[in-house]
N, C-alpha and C. Protein backbone atom coordinates (compact mmCIF):
# COMPACT_ATOMS: atom_id res chain seq x y z
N UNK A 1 0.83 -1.19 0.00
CA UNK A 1 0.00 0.00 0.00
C UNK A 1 0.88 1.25 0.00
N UNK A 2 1.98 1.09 0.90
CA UNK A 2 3.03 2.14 0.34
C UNK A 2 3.56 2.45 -0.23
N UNK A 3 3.76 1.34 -1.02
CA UNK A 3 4.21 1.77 -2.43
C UNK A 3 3.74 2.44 -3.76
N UNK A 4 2.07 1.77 -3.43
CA UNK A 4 0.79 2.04 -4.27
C UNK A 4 0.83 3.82 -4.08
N UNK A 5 0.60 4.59 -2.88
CA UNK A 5 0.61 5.74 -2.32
C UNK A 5 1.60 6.34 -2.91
N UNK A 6 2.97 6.12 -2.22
CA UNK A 6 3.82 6.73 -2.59
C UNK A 6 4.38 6.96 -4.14
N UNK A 7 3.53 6.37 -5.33
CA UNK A 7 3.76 6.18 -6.32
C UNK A 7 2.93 7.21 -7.21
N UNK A 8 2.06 7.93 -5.92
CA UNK A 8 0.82 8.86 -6.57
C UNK A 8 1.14 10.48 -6.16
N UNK A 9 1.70 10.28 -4.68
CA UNK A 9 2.30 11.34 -4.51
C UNK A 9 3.10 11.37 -2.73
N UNK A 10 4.02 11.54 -3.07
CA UNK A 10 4.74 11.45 -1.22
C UNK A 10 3.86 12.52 -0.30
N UNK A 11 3.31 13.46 -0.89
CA UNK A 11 2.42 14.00 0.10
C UNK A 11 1.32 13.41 0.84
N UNK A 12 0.90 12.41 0.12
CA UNK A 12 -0.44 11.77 0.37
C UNK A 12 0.00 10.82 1.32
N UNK A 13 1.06 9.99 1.14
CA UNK A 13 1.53 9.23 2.39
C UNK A 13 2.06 9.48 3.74
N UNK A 14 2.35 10.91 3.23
CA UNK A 14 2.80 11.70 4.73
C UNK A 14 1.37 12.34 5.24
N UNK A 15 0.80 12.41 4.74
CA UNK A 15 -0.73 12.91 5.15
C UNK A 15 -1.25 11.86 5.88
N UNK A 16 -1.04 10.40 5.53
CA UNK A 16 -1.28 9.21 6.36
C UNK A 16 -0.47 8.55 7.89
N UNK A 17 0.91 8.96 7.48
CA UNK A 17 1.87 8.98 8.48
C UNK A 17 1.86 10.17 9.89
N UNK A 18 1.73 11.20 8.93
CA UNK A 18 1.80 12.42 9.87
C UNK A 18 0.13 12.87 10.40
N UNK A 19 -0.38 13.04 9.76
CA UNK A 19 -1.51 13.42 9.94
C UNK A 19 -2.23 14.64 8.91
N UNK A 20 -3.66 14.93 8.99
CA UNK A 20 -3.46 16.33 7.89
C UNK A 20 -2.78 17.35 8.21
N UNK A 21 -2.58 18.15 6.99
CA UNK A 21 -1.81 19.25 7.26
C UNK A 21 -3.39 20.72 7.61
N UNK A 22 -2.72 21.66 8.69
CA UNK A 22 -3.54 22.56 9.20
C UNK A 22 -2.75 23.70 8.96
N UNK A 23 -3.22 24.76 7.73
CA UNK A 23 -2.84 25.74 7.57
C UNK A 23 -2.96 26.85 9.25
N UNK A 24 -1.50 27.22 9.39
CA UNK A 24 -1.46 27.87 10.51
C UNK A 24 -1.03 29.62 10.65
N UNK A 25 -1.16 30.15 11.18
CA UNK A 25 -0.65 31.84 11.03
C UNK A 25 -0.50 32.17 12.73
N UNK A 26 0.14 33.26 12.70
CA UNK A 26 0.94 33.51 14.04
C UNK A 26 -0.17 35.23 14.79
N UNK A 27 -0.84 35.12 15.29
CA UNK A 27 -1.74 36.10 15.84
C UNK A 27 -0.44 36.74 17.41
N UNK A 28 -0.24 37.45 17.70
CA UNK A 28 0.39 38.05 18.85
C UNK A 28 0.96 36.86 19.63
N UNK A 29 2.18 36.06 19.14
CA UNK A 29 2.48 35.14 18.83
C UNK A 29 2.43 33.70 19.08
N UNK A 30 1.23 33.45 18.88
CA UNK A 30 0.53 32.44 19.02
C UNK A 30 -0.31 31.41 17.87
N UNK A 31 0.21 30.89 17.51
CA UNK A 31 0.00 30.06 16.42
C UNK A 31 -2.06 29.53 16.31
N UNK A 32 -2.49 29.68 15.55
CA UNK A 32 -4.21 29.95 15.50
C UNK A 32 -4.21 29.33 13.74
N UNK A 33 -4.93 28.75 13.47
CA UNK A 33 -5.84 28.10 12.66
C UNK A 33 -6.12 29.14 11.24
N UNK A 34 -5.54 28.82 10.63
CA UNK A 34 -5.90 29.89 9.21
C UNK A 34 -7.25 29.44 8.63
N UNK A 35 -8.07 31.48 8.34
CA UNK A 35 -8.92 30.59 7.71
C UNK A 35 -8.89 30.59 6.49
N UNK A 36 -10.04 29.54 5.62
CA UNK A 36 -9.78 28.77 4.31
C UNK A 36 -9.24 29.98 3.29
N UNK A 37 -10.12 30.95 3.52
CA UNK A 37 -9.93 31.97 2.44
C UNK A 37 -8.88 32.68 2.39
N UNK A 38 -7.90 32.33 3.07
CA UNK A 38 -6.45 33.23 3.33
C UNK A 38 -5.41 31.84 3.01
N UNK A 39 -6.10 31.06 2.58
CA UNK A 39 -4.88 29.69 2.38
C UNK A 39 -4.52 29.97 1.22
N UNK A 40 -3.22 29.53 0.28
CA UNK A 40 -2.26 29.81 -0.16
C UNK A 40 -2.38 28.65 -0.91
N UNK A 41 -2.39 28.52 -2.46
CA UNK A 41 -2.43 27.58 -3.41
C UNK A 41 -1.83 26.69 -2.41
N UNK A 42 -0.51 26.08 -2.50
CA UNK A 42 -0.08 25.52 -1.61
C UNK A 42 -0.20 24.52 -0.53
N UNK A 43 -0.89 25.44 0.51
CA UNK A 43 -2.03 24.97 1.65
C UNK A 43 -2.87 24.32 0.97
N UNK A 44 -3.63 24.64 0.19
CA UNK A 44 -4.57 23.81 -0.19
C UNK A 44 -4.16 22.59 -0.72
N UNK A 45 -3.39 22.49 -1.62
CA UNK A 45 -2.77 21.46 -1.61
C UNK A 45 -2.17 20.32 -0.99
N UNK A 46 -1.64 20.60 -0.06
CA UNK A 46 -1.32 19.90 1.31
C UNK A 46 -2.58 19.50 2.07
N UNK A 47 -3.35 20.57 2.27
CA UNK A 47 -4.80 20.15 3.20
C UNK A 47 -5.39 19.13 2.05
N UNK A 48 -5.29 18.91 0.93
CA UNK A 48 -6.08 17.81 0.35
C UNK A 48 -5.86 16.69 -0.02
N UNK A 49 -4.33 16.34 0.50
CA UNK A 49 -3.69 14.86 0.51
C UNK A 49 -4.07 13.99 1.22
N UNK A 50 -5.00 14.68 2.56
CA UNK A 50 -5.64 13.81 3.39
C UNK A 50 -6.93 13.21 2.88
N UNK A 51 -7.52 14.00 2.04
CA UNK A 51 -9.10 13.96 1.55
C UNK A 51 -8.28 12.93 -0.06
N UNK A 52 -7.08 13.25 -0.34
CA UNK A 52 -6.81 11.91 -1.09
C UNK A 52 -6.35 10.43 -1.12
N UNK A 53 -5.87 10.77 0.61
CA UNK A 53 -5.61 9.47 1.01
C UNK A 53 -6.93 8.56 1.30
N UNK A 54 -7.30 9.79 2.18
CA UNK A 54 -8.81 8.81 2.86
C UNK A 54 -9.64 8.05 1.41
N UNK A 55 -9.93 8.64 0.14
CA UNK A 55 -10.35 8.22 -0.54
C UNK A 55 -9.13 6.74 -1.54
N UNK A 56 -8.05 7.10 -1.54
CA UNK A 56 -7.30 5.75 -2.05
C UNK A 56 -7.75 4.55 -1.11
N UNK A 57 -7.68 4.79 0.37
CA UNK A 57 -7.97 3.90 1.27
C UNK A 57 -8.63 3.16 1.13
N UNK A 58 -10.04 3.96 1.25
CA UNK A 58 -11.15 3.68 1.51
C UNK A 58 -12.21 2.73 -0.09
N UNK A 59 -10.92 3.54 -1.06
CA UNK A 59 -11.20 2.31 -2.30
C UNK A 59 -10.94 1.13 -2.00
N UNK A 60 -9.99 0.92 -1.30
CA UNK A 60 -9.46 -0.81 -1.23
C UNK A 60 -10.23 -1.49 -0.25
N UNK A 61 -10.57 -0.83 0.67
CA UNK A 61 -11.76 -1.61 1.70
C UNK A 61 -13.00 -2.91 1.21
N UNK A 62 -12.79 -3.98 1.92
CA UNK A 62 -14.00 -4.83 1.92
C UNK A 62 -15.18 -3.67 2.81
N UNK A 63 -16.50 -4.42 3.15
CA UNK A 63 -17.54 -3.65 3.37
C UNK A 63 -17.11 -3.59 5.02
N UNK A 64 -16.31 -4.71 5.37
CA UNK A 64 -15.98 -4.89 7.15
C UNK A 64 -15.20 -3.96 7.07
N UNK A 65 -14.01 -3.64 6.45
CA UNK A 65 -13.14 -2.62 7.27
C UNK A 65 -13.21 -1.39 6.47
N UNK A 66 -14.32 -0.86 5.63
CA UNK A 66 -14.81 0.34 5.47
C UNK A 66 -15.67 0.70 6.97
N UNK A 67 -16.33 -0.03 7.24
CA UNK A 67 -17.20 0.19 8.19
C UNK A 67 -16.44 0.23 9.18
N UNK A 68 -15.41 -0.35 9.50
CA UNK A 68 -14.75 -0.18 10.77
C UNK A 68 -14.10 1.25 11.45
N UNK A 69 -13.66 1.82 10.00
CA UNK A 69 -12.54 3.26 9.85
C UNK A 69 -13.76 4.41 8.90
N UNK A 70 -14.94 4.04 8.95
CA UNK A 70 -15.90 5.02 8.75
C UNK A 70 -16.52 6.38 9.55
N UNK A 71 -16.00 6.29 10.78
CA UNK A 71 -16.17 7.18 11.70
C UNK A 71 -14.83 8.04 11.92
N UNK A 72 -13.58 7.78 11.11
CA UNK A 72 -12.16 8.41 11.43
C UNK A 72 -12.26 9.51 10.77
N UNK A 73 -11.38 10.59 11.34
CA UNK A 73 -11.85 11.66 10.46
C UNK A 73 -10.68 11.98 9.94
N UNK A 74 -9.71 11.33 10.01
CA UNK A 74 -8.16 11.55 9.53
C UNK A 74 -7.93 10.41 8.22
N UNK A 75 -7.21 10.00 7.55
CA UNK A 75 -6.28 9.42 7.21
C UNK A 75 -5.16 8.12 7.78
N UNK A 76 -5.12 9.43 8.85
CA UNK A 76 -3.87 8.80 9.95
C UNK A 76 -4.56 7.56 10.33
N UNK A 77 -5.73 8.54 10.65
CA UNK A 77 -6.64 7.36 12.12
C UNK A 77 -6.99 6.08 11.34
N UNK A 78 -7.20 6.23 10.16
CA UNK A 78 -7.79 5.07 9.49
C UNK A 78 -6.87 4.29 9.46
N UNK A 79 -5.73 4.00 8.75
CA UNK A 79 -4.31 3.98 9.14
C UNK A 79 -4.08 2.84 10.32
N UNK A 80 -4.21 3.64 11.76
CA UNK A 80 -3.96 2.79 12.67
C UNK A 80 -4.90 2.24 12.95
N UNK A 81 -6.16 2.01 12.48
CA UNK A 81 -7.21 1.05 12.84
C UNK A 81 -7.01 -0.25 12.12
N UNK A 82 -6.28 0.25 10.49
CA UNK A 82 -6.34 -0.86 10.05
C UNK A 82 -4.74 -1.95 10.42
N UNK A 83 -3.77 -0.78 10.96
CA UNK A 83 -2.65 -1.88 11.57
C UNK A 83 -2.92 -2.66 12.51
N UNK A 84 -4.04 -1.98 13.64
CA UNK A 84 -4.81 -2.98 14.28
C UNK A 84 -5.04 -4.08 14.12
N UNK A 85 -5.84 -3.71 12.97
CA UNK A 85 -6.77 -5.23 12.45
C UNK A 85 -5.91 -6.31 12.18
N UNK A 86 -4.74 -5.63 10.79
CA UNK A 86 -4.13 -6.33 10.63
C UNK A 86 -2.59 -6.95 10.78
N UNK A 87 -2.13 -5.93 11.87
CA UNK A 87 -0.53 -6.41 12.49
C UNK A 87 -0.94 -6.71 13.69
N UNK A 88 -2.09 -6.33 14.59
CA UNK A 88 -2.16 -6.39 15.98
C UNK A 88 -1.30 -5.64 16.63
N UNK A 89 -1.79 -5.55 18.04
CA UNK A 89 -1.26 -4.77 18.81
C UNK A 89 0.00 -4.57 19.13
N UNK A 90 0.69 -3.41 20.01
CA UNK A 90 2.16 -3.64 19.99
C UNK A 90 2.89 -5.01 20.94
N UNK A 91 2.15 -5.74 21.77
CA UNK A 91 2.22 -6.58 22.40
C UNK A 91 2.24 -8.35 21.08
N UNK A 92 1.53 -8.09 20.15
CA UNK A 92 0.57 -8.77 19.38
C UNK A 92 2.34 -8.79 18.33
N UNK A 93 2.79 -7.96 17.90
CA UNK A 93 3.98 -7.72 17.02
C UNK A 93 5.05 -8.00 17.55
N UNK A 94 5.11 -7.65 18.92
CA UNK A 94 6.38 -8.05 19.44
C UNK A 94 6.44 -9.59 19.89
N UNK A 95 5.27 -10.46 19.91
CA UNK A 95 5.18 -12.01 19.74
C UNK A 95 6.12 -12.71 19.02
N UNK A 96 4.97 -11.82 17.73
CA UNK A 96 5.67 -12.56 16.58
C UNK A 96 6.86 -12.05 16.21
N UNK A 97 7.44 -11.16 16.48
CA UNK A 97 8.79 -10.42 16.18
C UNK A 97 9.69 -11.65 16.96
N UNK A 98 9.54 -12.44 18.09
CA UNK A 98 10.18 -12.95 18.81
C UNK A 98 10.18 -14.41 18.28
N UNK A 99 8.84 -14.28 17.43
CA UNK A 99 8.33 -16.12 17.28
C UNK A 99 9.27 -16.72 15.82
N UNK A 100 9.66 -14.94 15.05
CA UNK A 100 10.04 -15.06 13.66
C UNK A 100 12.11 -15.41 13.97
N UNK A 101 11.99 -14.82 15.05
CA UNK A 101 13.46 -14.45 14.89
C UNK A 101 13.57 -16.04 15.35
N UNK A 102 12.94 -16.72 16.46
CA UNK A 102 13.45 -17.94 16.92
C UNK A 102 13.83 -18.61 15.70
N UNK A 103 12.74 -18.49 14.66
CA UNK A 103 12.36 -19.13 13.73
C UNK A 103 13.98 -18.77 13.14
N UNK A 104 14.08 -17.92 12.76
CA UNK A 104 15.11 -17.17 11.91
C UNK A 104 16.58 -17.97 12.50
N UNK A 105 16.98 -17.97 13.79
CA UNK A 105 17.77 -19.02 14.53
C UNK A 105 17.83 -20.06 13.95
N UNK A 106 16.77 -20.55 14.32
CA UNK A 106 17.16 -22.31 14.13
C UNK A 106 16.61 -22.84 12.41
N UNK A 107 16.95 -22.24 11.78
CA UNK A 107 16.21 -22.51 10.27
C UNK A 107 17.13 -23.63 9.80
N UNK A 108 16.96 -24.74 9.20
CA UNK A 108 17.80 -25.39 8.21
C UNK A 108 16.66 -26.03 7.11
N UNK A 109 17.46 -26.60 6.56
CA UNK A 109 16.58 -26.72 5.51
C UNK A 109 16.44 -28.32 5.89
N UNK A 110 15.20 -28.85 5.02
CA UNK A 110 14.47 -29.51 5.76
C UNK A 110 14.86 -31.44 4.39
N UNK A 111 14.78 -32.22 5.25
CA UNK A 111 15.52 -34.08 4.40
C UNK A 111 14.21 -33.04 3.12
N UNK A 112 15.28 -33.74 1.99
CA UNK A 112 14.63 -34.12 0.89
C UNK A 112 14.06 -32.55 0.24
N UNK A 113 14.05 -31.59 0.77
CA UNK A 113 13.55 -30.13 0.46
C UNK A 113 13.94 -29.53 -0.61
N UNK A 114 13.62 -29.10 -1.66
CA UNK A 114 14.06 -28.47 -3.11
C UNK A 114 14.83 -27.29 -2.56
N UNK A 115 15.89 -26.58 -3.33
CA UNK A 115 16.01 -25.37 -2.48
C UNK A 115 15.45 -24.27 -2.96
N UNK A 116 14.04 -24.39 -3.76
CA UNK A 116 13.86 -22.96 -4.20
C UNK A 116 12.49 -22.87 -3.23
N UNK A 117 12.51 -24.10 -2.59
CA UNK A 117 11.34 -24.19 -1.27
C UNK A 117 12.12 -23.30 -0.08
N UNK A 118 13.29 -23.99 0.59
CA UNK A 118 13.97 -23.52 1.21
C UNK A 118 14.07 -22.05 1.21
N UNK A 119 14.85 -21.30 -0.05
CA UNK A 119 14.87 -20.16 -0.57
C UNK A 119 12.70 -19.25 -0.12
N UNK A 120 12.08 -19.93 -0.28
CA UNK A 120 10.74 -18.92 -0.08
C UNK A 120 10.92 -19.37 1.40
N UNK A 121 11.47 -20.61 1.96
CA UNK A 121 10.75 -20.01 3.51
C UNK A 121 11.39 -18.78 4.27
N UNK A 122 13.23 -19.38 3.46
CA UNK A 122 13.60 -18.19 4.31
C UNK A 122 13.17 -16.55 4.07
N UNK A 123 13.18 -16.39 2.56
CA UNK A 123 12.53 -14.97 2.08
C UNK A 123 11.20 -14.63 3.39
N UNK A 124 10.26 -15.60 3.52
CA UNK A 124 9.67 -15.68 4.10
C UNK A 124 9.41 -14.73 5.72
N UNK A 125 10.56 -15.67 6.23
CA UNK A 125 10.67 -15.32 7.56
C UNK A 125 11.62 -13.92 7.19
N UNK A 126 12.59 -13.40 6.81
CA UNK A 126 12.97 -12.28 6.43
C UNK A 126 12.40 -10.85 5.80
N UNK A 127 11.19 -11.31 5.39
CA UNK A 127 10.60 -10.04 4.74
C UNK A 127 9.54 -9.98 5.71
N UNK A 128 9.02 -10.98 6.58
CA UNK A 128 8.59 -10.78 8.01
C UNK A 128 9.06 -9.48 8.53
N UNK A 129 10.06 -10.10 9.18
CA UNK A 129 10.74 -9.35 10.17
C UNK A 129 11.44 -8.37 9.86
N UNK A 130 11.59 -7.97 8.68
CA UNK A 130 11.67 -6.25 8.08
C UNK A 130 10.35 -5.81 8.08
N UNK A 131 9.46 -6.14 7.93
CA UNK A 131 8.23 -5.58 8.38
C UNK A 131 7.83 -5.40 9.52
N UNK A 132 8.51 -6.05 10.58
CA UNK A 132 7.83 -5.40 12.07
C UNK A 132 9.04 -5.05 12.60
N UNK A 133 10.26 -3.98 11.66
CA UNK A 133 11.37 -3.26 11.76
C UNK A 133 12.60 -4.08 12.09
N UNK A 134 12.45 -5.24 12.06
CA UNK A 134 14.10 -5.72 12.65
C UNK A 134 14.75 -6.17 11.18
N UNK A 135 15.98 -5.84 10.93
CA UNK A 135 16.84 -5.93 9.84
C UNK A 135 17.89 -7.07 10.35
């Protein structure tokens, strides 16, 4: 999906990462909420990477996890509902972060095993565990 994103525009993925962008201005110096009509080609631009993420997203959704991230009003938020769903919690990652690496330890290849079998398990367990950050 990040790649899909980032292939459309790096703004739109940082709109997912970071959150939306909120055109801001400095009142007696205190940072306050710009309003729309004083935003700056620009701004607008940025403020609508979120309204393009939420919609890439929300294309790929089955009817369960549209409905789930239908009440988010971010990008972001949708985002972490769906790492929820589908990495589990940080307790839930650090399991399997522990269950992959054992794995990753004691790997050999297995009587009688082709090695282009061998070769996918280990890809396997390796593109795992670059995904829940360990290199």
């Amino acid at each position: 999906m990040k790649i899909f994103i980032e292939s459309i525009n790096q703004g739109i993925w940082d709109a997912i990462i970071n959150g939306p962008y909120t055109p801001k201005r400095t009142i007696e110096n205190v940072q306050v909420d710009k309003p729309w009509t004083q935003w700056t080609e620009e701004e607008r631009m940025r403020v609508k990477y979120d309204c393009n993420a939420k919609n890439i997203l929300t294309s790929s959704f089955n009817k369960d996890e549209f409905f789930r991230v239908s009440q988010c009003k971010s990008a972001k938020e949708m985002w972490k509902v769906l790492e929820v769903i589908h990495e589990g919690t940080n307790d839930v990652k650090r399991a399997r972060k522990h269950a992959l690496i054992h794995g990753y330890q004691l790997f050999k290849m297995k009587q009688g095993e082709p090695i282009t079998d061998v070769q996918k398990r280990f890809t396997h367990i390796v593109n795992h565990l670059m995904g829940l950050g360990k290199e």
